[in-house]
Protein backbone atom coordinates (compact mmCIF):
# COMPACT_ATOMS: atom_id res chain seq x y z
CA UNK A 1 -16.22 -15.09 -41.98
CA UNK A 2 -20.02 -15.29 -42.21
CA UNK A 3 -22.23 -13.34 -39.93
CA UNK A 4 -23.71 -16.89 -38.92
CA UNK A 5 -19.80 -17.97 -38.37
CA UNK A 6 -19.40 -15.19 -36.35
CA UNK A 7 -22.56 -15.13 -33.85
CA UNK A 8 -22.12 -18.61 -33.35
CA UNK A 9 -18.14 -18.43 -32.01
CA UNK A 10 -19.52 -15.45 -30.43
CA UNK A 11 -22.00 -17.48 -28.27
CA UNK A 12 -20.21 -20.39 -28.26
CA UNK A 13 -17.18 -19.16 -26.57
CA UNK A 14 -19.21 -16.67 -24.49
CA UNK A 15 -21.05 -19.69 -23.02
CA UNK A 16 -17.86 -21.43 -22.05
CA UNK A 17 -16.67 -18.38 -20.37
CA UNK A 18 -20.31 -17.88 -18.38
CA UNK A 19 -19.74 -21.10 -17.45
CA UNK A 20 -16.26 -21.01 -15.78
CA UNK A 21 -17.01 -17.87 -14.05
CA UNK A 22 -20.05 -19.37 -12.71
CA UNK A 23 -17.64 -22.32 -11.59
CA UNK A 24 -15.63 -19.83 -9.76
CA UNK A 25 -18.62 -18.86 -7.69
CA UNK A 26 -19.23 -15.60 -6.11
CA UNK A 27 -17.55 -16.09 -3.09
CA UNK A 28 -14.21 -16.31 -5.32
CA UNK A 29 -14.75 -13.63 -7.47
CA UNK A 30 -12.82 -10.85 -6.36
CA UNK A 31 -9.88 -12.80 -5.23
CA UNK A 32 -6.64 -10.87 -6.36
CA UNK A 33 -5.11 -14.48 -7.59
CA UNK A 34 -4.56 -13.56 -11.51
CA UNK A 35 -1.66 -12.03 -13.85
CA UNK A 36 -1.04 -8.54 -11.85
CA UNK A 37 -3.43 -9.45 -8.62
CA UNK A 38 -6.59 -9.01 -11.09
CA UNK A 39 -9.70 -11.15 -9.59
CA UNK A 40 -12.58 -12.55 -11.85
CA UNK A 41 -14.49 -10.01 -11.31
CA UNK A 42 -11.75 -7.60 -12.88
CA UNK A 43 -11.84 -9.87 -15.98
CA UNK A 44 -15.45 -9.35 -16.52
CA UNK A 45 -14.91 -5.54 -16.03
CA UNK A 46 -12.08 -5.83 -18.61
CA UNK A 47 -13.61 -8.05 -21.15
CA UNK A 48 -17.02 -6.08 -21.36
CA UNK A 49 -14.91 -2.85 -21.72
CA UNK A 50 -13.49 -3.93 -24.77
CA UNK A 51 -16.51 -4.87 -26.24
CA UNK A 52 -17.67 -1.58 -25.16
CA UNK A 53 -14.92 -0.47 -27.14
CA UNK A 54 -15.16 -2.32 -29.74
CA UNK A 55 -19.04 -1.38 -30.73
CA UNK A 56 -18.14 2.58 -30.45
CA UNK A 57 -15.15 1.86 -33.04
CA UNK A 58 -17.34 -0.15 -35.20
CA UNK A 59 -20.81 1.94 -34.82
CA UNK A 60 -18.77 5.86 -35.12
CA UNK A 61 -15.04 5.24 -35.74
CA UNK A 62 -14.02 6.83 -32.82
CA UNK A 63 -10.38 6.88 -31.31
CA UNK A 64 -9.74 4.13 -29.03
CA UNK A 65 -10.52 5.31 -25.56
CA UNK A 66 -11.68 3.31 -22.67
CA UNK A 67 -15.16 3.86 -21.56
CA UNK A 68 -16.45 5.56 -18.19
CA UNK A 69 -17.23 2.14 -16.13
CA UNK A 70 -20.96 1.77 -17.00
CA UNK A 71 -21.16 3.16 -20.17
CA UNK A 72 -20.61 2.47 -23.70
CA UNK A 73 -17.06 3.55 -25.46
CA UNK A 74 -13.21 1.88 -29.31
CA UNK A 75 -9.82 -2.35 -31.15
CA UNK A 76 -6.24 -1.91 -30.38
CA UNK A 77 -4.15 -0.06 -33.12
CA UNK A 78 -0.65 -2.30 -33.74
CA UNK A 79 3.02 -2.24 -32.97
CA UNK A 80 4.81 -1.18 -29.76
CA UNK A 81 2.63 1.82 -29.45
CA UNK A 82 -0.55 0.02 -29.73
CA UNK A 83 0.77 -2.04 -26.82
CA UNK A 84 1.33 0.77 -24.78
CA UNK A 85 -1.91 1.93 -25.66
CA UNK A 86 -3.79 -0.94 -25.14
CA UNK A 87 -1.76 -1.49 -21.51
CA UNK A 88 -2.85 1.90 -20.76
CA UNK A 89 -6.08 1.26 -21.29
CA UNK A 90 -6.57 -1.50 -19.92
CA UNK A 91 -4.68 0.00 -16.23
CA UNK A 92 -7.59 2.02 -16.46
CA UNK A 93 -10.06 0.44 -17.12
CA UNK A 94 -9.05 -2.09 -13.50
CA UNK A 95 -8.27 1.62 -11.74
CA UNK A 96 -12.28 2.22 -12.64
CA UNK A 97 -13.91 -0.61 -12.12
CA UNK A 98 -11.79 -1.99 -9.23
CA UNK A 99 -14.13 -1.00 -6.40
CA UNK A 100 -17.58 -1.29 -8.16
CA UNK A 101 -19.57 -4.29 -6.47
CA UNK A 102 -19.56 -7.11 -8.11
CA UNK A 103 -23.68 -7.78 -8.81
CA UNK A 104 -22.97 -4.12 -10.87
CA UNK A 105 -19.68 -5.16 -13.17
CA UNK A 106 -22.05 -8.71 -13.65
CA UNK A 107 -24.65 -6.51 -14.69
CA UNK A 108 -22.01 -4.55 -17.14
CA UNK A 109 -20.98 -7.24 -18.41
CA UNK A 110 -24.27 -9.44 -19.32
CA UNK A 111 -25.35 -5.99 -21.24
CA UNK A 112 -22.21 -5.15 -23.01
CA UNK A 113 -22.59 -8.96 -24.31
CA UNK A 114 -26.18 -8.45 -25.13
CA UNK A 115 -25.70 -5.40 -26.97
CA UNK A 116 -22.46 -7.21 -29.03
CA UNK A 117 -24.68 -9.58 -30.12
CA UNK A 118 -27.81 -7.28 -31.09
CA UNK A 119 -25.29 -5.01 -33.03
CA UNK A 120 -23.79 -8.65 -35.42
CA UNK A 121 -27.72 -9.63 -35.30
CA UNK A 122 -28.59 -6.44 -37.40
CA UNK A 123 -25.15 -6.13 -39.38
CA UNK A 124 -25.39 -6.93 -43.34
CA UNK A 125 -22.27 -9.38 -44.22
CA UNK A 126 -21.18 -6.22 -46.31
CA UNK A 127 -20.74 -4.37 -43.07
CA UNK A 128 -19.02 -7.58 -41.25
CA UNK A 129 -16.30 -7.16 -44.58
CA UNK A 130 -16.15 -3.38 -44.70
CA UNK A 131 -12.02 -2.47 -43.38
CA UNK A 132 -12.16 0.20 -40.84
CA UNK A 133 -10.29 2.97 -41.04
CA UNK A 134 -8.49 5.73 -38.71
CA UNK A 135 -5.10 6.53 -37.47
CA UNK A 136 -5.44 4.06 -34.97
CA UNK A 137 -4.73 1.21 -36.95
CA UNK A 138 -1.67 2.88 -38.89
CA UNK A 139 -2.66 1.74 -42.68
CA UNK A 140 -3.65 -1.99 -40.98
CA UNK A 141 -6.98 -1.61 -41.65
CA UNK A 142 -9.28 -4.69 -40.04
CA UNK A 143 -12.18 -5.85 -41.62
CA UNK A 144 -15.46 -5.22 -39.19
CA UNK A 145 -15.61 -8.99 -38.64
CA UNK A 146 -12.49 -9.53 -37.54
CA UNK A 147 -12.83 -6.52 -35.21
CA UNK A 148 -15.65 -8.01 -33.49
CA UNK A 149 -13.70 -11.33 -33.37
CA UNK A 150 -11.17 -9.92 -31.62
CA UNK A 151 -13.07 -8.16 -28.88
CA UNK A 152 -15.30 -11.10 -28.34
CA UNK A 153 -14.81 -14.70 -29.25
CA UNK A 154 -11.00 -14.41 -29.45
CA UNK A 155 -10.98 -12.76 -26.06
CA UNK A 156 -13.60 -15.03 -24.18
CA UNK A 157 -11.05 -17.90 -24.98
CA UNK A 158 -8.09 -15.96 -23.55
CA UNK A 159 -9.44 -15.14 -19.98
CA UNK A 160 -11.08 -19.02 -20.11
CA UNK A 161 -7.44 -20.09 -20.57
CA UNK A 162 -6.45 -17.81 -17.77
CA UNK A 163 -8.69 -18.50 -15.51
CA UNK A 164 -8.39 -22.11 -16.14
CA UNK A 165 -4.74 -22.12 -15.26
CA UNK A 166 -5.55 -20.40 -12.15
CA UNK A 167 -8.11 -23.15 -10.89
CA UNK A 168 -6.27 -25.85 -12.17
CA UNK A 169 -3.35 -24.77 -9.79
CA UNK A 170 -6.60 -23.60 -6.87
């Protein structure tokens, strides 16, 4: 994947999820009607956590650990015990963010974006290819790029399908 290919799905799929969480207005937002009694707002709290965690794993190599709300953190290591992992994490990271307002996690969220994109803007296509490395991803090394990916574009078009199920049954 280019590091044109990968700002554009970036944006692209980041636009489509701006736009259905503007759709869901702010009167809606914190509505416990999700998977687990998670609102909108939760899902912005979650989704700019991993990308939180996803620039710390790509910009030190640290363990994955999720980040103090607010602030930058590592993405998931595989198998059962990445699951767990990754569960546990992301119990957390709802536990944390559960009772911030909602203008703040909006906030979060439109500057953990921001700074995604600044970090691929200044990243060499060498450094989109380089593997990772670590315990955490137990000799399944991912490439930078796909990292990224995963934590962004990929996971803007997994909440939009959840929260498209939710209003299409609203």
């Amino acid at each position: 994947m280019t590091r044109s290919d990968l700002l554009a799905g970036i944006r692209r799929d980041r636009a489509q999820f701006d736009a259905l969480v503007a759709r869901v207005g702010e009167a809606r937002m914190t509505e416990p009607a999700l998977e687990g009694g998670r609102s909108v707002k939760d899902v912005l709290a979650h989704v700019s956590a991993w990308e939180k965690i996803c620039m710390a794993l790509v910009r030190n190599n640290e363990p994955i650990q999720p980040p103090p709300p607010g602030e930058t953190g590592p993405s998931e290591p595989s198998g059962a015990e990445g699951q767990r992992q990754t569960d546990a994490i992301n119990d957390k990271v709802y536990q944390d963010n559960r009772d911030r307002p909602l203008a703040d996690v909006v906030a979060d969220a439109q500057r953990s974006y921001t700074d995604l994109v600044a970090m691929v803007e200044a990243m060499s296509q060498e450094q989109l290819e380089t593997p990772l490395g670590g315990p955490q991803f137990a000799g399944k090394s991912p490439r930078v790029g796909e990292l990224i990916s995963g934590n962004s574009d990929d996971h803007y078009r997994e909440h939009v399908a959840q929260i498209e199920r939710w209003l299409g049954g609203a």
